[in-house]
PDB file of N, CA and C in Angstrom:
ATOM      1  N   UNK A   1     242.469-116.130 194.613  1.00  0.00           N
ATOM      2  CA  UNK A   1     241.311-116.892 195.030  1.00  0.00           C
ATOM      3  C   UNK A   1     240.779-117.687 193.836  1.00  0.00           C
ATOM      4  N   UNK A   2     240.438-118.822 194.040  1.00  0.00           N
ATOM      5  CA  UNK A   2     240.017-119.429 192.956  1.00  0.00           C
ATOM      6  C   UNK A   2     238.193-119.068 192.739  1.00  0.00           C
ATOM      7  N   UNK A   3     238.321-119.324 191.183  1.00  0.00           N
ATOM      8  CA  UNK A   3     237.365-118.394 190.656  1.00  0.00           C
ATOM      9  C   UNK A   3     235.635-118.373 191.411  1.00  0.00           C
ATOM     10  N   UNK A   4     235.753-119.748 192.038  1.00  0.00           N
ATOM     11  CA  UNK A   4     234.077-120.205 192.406  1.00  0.00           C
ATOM     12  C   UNK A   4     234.168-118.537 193.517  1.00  0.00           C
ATOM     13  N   UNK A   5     234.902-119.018 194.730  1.00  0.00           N
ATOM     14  CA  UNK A   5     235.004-118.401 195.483  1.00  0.00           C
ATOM     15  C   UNK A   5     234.827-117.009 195.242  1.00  0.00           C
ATOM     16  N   UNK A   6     235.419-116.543 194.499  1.00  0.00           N
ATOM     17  CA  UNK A   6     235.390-115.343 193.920  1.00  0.00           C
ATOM     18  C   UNK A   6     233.816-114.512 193.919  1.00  0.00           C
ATOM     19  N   UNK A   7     233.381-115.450 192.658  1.00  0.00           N
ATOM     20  CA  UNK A   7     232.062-115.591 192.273  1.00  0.00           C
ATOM     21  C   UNK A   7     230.690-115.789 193.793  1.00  0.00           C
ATOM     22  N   UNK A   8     231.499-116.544 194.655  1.00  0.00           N
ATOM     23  CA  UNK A   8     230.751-116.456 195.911  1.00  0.00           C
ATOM     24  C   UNK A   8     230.619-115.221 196.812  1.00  0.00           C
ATOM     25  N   UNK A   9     231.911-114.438 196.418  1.00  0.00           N
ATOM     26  CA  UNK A   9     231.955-113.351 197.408  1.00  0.00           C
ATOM     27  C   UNK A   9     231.086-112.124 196.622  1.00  0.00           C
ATOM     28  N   UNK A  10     231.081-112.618 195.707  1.00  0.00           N
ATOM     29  CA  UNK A  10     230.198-111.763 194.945  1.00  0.00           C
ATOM     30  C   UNK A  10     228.873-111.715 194.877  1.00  0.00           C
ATOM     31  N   UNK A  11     228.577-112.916 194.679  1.00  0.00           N
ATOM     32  CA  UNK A  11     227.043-113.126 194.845  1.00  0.00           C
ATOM     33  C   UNK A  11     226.461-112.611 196.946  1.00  0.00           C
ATOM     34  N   UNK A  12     227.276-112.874 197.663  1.00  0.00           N
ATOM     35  CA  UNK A  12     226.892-111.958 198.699  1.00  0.00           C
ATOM     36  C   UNK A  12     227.337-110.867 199.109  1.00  0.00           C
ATOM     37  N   UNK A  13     228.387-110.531 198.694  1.00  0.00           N
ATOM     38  CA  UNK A  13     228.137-108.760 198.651  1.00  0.00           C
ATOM     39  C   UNK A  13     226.956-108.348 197.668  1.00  0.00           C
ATOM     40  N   UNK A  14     226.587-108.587 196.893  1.00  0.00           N
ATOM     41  CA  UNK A  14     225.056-108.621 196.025  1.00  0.00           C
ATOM     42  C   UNK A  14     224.128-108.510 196.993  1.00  0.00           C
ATOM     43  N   UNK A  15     223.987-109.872 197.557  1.00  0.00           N
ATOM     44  CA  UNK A  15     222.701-109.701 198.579  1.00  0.00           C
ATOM     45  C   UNK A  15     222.781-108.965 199.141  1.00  0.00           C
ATOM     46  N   UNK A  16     224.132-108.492 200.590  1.00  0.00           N
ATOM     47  CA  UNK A  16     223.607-107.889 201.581  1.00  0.00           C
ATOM     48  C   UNK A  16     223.682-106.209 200.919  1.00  0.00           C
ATOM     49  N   UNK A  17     224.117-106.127 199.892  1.00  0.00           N
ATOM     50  CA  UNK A  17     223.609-104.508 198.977  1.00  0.00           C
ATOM     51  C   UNK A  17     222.322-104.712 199.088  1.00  0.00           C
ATOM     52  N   UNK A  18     221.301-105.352 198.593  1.00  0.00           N
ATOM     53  CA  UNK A  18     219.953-105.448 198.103  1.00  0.00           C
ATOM     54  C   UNK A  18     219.699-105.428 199.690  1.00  0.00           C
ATOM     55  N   UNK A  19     219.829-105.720 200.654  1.00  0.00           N
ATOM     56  CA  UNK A  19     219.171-106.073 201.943  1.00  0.00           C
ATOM     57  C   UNK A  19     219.119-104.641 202.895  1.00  0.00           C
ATOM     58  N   UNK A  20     219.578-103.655 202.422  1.00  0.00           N
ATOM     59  CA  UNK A  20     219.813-102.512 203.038  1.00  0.00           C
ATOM     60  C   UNK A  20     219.509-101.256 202.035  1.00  0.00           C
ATOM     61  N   UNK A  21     219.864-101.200 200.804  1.00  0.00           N
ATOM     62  CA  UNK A  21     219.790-100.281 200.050  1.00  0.00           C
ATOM     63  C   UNK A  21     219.340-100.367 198.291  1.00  0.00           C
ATOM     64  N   UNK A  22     218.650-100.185 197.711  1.00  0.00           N
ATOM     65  CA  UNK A  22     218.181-100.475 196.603  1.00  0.00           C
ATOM     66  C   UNK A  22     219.383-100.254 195.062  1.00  0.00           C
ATOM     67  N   UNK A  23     220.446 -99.776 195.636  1.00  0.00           N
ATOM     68  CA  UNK A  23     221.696 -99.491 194.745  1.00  0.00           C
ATOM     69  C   UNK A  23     222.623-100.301 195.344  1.00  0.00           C
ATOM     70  N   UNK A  24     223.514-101.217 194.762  1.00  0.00           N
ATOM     71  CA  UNK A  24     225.073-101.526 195.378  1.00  0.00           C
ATOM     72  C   UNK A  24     225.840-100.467 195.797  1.00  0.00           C
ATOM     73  N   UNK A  25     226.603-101.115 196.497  1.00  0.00           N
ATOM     74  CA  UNK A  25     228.111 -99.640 197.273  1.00  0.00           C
ATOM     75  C   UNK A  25     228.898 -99.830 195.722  1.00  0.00           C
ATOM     76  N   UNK A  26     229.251 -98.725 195.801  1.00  0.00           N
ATOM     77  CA  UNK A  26     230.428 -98.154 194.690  1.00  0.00           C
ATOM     78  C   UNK A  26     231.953 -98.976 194.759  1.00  0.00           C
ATOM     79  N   UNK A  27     231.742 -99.065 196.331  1.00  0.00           N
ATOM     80  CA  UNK A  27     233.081 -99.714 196.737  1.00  0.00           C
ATOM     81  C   UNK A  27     233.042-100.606 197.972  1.00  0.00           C
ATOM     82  N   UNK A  28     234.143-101.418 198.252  1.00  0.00           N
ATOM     83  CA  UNK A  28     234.187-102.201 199.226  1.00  0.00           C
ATOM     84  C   UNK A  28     234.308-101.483 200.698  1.00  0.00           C
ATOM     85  N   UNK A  29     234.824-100.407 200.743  1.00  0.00           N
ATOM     86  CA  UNK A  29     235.141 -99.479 202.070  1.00  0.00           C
ATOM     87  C   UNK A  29     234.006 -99.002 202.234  1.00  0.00           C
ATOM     88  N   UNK A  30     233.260 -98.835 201.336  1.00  0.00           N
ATOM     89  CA  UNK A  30     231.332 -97.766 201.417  1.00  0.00           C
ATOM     90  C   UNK A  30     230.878 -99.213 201.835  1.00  0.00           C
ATOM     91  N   UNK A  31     230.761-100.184 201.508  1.00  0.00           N
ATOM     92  CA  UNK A  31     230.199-101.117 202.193  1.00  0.00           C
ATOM     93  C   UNK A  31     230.164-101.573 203.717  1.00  0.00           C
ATOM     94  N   UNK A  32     231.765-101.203 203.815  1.00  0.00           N
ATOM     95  CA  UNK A  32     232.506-101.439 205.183  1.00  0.00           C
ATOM     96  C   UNK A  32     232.002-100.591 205.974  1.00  0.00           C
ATOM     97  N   UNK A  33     232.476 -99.502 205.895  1.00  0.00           N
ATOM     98  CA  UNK A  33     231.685 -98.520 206.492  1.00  0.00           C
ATOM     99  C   UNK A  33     230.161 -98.493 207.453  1.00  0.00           C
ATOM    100  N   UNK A  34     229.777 -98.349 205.632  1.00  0.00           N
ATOM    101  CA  UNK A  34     227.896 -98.272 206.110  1.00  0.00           C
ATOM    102  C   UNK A  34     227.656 -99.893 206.798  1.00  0.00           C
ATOM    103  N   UNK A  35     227.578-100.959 206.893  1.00  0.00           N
ATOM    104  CA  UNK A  35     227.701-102.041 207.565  1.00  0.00           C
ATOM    105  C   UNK A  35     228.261-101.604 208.978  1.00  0.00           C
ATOM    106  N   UNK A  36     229.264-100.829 209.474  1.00  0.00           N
ATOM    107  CA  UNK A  36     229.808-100.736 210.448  1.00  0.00           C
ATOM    108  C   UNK A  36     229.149 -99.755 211.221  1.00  0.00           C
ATOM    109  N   UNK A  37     228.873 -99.027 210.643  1.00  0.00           N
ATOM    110  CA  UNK A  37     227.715 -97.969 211.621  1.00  0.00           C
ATOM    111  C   UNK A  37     226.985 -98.227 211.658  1.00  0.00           C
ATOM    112  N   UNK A  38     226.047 -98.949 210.980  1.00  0.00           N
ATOM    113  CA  UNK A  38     224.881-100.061 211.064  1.00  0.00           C
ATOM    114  C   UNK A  38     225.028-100.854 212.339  1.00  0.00           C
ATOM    115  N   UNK A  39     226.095-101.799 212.593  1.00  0.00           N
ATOM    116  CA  UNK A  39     226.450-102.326 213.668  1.00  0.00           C
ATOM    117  C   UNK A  39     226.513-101.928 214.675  1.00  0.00           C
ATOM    118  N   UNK A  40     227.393-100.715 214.982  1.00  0.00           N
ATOM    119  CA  UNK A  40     227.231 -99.663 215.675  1.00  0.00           C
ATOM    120  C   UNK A  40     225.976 -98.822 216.529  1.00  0.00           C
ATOM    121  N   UNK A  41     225.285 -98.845 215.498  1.00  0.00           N
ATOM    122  CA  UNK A  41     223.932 -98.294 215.690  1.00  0.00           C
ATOM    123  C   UNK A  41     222.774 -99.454 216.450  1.00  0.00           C
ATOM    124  N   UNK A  42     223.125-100.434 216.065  1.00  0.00           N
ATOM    125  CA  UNK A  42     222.212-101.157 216.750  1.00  0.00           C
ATOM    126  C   UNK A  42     222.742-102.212 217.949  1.00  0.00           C
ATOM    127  N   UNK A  43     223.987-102.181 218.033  1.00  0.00           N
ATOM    128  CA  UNK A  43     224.680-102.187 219.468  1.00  0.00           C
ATOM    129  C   UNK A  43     224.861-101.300 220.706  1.00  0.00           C
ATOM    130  N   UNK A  44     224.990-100.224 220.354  1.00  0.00           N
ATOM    131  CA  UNK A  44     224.652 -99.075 221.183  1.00  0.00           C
ATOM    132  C   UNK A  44     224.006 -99.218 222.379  1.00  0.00           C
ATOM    133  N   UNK A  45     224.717 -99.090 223.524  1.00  0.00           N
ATOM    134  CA  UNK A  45     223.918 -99.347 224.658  1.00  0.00           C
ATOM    135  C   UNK A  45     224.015-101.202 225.141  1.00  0.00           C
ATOM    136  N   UNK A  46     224.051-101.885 224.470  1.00  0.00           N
ATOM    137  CA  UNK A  46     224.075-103.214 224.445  1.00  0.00           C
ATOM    138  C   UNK A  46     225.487-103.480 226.024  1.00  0.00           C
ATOM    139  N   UNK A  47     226.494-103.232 225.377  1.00  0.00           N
ATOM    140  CA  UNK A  47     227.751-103.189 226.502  1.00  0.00           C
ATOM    141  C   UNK A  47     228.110-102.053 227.853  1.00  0.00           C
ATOM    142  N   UNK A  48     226.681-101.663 228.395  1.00  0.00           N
ATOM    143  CA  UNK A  48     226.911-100.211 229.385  1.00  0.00           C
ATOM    144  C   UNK A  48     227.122-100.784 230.343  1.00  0.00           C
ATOM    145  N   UNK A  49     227.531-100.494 231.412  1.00  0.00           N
ATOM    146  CA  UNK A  49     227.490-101.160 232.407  1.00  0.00           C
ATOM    147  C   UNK A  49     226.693-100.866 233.637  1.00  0.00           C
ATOM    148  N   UNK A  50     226.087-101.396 233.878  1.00  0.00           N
ATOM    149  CA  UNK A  50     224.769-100.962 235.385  1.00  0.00           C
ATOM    150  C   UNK A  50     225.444-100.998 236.627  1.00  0.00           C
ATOM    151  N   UNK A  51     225.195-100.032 237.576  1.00  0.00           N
ATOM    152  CA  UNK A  51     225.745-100.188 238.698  1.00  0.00           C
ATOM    153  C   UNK A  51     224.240-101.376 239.341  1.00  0.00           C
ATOM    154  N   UNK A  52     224.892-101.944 240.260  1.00  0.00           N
ATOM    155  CA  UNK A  52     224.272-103.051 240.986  1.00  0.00           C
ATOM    156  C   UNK A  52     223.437-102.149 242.425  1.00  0.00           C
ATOM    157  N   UNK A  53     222.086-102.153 242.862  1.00  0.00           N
ATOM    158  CA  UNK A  53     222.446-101.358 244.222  1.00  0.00           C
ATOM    159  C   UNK A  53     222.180-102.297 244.800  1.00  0.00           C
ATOM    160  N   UNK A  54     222.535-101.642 246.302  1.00  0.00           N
ATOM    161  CA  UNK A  54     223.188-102.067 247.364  1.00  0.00           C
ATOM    162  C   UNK A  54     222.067-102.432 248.150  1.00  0.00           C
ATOM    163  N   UNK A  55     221.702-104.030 248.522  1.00  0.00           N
ATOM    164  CA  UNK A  55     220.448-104.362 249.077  1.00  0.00           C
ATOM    165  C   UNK A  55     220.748-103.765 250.777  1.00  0.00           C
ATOM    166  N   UNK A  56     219.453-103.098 251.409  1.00  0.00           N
ATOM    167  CA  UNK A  56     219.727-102.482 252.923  1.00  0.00           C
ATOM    168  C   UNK A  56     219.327-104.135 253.215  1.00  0.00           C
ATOM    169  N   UNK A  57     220.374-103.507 255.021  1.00  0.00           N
ATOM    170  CA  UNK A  57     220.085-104.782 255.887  1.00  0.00           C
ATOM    171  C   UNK A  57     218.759-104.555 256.742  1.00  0.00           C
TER     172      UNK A  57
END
C-alpha cells in the first residue's frame, strides 16, 4: 500500500479506538471483533420476522 494510504488507515483505526474505548485495541482482530459484536448488538432484532394476521371477513 502506498504510504499516504497507509497513514490513512491509521489515522482511522485511531479514531474509531477513541470513539468506543479510551485505550486502542492491541490488535486488528480485538478491533474486529469488539466492532462486530457491537454490530451485532445493536442489530439484534432488526431482521425478525412478524407474522402478518389474518384480517376476519
Amino acid at each position: 500500500m502506498p504510504p499516504a494510504l497507509v497513514k490513512a488507515h491509521n489515522d482511522l483505526d485511531r479514531a474509531v479506538d477513541l470513539a468506543y474505548r479510551p485505550q486502542p485495541f492491541t490488535t486488528e482482530a480485538g478491533r474486529m471483533v469488539f466492532l462486530f459484536e457491537l454490530y451485532e448488538k445493536y442489530t439484534a432484532g432488526l431482521f425478525v420476522e412478524t407474522k402478518k394476521k389474518k384480517k376476519k371477513k
